[in-house]
C-alpha atoms as a PDB file:
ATOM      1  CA  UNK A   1     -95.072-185.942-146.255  1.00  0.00           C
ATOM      2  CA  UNK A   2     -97.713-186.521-148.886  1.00  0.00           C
ATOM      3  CA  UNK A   3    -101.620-186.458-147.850  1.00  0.00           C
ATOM      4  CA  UNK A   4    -103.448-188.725-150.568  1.00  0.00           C
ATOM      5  CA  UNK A   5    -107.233-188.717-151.126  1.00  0.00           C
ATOM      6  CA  UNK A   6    -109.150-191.335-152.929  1.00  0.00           C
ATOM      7  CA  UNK A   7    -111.708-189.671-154.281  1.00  0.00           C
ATOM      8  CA  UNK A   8    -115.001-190.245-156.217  1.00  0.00           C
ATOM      9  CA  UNK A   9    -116.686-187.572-157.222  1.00  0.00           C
ATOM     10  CA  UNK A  10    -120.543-189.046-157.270  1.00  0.00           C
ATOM     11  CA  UNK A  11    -122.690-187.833-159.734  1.00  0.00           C
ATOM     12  CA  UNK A  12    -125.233-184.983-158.753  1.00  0.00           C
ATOM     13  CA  UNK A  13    -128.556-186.329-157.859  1.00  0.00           C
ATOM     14  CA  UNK A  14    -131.953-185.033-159.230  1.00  0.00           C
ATOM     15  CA  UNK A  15    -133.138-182.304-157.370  1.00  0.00           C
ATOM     16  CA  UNK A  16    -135.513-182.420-154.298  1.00  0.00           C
ATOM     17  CA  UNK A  17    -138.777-180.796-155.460  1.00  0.00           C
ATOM     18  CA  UNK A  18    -141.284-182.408-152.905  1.00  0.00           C
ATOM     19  CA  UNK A  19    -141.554-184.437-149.394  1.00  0.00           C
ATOM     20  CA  UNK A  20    -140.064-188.325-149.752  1.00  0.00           C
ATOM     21  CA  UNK A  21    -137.026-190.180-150.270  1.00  0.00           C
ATOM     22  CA  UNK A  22    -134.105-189.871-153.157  1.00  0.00           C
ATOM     23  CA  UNK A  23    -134.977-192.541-155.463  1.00  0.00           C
ATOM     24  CA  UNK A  24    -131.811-194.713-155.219  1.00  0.00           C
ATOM     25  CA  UNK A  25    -129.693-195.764-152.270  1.00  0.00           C
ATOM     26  CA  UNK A  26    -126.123-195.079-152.773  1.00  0.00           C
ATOM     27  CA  UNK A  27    -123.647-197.060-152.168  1.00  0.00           C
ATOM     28  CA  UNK A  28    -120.763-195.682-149.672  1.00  0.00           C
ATOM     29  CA  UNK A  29    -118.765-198.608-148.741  1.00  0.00           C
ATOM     30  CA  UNK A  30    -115.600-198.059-149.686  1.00  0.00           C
ATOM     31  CA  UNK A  31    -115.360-194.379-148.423  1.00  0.00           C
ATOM     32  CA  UNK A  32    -114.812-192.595-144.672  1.00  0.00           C
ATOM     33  CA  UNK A  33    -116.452-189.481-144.965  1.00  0.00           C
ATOM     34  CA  UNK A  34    -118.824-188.001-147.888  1.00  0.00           C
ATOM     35  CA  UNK A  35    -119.093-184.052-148.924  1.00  0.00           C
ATOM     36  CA  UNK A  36    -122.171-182.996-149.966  1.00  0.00           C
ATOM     37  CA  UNK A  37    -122.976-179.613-150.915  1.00  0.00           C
ATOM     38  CA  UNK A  38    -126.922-178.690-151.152  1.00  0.00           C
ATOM     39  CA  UNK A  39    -127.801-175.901-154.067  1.00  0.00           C
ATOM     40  CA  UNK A  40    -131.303-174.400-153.123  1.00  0.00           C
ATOM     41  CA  UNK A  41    -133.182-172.341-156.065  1.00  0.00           C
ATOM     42  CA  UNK A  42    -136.509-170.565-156.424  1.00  0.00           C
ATOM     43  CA  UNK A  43    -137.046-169.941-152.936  1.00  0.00           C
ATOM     44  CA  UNK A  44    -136.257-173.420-151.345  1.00  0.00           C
ATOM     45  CA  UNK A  45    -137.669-174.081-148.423  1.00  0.00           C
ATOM     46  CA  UNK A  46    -137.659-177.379-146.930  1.00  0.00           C
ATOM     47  CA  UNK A  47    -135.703-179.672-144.466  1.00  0.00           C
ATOM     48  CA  UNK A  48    -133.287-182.701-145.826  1.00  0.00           C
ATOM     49  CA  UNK A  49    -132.274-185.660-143.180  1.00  0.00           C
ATOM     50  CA  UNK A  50    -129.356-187.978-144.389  1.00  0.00           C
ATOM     51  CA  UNK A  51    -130.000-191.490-143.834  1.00  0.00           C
ATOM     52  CA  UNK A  52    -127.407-194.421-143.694  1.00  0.00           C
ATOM     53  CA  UNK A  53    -127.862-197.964-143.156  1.00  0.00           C
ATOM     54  CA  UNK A  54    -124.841-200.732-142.554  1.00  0.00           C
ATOM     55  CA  UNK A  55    -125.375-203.874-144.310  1.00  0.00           C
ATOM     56  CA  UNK A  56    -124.636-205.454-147.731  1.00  0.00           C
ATOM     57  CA  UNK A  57    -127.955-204.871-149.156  1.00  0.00           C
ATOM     58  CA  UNK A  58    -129.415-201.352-149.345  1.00  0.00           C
ATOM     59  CA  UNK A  59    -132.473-201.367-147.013  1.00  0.00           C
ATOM     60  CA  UNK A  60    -136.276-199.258-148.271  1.00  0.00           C
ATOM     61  CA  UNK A  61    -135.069-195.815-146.746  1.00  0.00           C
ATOM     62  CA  UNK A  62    -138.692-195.020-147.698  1.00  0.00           C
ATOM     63  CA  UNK A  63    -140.257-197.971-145.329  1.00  0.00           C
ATOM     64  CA  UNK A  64    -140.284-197.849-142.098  1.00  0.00           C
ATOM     65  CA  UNK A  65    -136.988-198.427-139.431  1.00  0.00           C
ATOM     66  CA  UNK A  66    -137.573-202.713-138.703  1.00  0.00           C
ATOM     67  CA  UNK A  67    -135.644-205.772-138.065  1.00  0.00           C
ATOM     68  CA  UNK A  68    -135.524-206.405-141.845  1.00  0.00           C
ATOM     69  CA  UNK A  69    -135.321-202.917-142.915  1.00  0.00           C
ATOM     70  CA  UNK A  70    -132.070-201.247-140.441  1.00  0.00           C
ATOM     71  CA  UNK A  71    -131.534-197.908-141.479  1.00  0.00           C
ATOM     72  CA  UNK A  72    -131.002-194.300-139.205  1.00  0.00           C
ATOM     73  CA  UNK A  73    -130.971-190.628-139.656  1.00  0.00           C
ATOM     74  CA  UNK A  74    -126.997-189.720-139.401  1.00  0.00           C
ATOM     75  CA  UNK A  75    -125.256-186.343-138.217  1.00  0.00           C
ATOM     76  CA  UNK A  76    -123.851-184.233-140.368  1.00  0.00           C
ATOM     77  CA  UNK A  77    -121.489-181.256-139.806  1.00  0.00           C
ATOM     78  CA  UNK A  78    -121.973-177.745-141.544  1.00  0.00           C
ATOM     79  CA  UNK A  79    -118.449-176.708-143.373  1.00  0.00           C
ATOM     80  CA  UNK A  80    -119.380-173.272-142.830  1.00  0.00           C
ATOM     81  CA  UNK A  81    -119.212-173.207-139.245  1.00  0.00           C
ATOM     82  CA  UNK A  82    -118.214-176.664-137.526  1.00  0.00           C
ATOM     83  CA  UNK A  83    -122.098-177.179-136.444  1.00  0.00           C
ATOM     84  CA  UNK A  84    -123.063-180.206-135.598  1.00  0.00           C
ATOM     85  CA  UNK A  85    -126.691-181.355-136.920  1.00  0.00           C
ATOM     86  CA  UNK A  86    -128.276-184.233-135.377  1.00  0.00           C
ATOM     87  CA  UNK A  87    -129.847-186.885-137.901  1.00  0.00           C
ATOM     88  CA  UNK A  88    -133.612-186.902-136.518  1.00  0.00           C
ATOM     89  CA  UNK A  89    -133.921-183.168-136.514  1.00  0.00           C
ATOM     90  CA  UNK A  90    -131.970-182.845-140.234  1.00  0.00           C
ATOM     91  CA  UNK A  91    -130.954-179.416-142.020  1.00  0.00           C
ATOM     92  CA  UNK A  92    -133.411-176.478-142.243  1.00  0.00           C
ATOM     93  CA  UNK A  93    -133.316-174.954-145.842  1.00  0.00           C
ATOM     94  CA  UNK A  94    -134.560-172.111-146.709  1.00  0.00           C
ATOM     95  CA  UNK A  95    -133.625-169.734-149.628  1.00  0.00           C
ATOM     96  CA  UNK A  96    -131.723-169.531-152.612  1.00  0.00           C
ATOM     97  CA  UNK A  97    -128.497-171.023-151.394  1.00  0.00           C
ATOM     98  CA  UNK A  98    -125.431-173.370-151.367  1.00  0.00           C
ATOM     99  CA  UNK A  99    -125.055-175.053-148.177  1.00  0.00           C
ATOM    100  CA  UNK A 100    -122.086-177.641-147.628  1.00  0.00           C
ATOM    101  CA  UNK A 101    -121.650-181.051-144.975  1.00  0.00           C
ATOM    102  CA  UNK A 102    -119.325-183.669-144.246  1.00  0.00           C
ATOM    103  CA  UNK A 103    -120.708-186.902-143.175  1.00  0.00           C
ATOM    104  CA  UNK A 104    -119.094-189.442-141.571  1.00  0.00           C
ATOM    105  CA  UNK A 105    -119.901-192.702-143.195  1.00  0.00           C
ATOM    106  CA  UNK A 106    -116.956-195.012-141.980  1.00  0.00           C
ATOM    107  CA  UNK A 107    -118.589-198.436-142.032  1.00  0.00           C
ATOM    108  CA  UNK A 108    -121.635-197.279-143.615  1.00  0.00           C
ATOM    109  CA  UNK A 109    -123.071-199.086-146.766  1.00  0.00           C
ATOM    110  CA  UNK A 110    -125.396-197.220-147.683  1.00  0.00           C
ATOM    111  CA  UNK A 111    -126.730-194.047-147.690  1.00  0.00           C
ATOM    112  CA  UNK A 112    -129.801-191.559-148.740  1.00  0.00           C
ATOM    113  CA  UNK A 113    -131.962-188.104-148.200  1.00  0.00           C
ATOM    114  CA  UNK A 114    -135.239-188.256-147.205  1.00  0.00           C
ATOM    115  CA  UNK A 115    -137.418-184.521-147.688  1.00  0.00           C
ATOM    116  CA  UNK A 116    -139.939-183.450-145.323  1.00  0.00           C
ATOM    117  CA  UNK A 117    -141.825-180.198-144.989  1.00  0.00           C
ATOM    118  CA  UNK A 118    -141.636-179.583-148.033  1.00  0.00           C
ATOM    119  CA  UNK A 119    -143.204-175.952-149.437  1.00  0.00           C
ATOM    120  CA  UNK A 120    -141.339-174.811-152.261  1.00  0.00           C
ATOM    121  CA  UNK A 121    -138.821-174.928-154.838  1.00  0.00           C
ATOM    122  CA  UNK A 122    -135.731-177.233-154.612  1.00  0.00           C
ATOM    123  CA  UNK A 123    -132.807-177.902-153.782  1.00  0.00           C
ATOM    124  CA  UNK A 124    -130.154-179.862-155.927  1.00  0.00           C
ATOM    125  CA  UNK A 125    -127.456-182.569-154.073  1.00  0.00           C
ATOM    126  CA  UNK A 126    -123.508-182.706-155.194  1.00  0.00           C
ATOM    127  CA  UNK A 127    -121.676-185.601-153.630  1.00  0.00           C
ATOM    128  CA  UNK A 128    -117.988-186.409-153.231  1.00  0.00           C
ATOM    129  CA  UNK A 129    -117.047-189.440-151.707  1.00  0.00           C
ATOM    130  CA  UNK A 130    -113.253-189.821-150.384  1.00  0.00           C
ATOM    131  CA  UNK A 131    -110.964-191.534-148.055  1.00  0.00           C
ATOM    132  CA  UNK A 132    -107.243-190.441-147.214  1.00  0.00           C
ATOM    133  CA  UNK A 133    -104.772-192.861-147.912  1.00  0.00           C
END
C-alpha cells in the first residue's frame, strides 16, 4: 500500500520582528493540514496566533473580526509533544529555538500570523502545505 502526499513546500516568510500581522494572506485551499516550523533567534520572545478565514477572498487579518471581514484564531498542535494550543491564547516563544505545528486547515482559504507581545528579536516562519492522496 502506497501513502502519497501532495505537497507544497511554501516559501519561508519574512521574519516576525515586532507586534502585527504577516503582510500577505496565504492562500491554503487546496491543502488539509499545513506544517509550520517557527525558528526564533537573538533571544525571541514573543507570542504568534495563527489565523484562518473560509471564503474565496482573503479577509484584513489586521482589521477587526466583522460580517464583512470573517476570520478566527485556529488551534494548532505542537509536533514535539501532541499539545494542543488553542487559537485565542496562541504559542508562547521565548528563546533561541525551532518550534514545529500542524494545523488543520481542511476547508480553510486562507490563512495568517498575527504577533503580539512583542519584546525582542524574531522569529522566522517555514511552511509546508500537503494533503495525502
Amino acid at each position: 500500500m502506497t501513502n502519497t502526499r501532495n505537497i507544497k513546500r511554501l516559501q519561508r516568510l519574512e521574519s516576525f520582528t515586532a507586534n502585527g500581522v504577516s503582510p500577505a494572506a496565504i492562500n491554503v485551499s487546496d491543502f488539509k493540514h499545513i506544517s509550520v516550523s517557527l525558528a526564533g533567534d537573538n533571544s525571541a520572545a514573543m507570542t504568534i496566533k495563527f489565523q484562518a478565514s473560509l471564503g474565496s477572498d482573503a479577509p484584513d487579518f489586521s482589521a477587526a473580526k466583522a460580517l464583512d471581514n470573517e476570520w478566527d484564531y485556529v488551534q494548532v498542535v505542537d509536533y514535539q509533544d501532541g499539545a494542543s494550543i488553542a487559537g485565542d491564547v496562541g504559542i508562547a516563544f521565548a528563546g533561541d529555538d525551532v518550534r514545529q505545528f500542524v494545523c488543520d486547515v481542511e476547508g480553510v482559504d486562507f490563512i495568517s500570523f498575527e504577533i503580539t507581545g512583542y519584546s525582542a528579536g524574531d522569529v522566522t516562519p517555514k511552511l509546508s502545505a500537503y494533503t495525502n492522496a
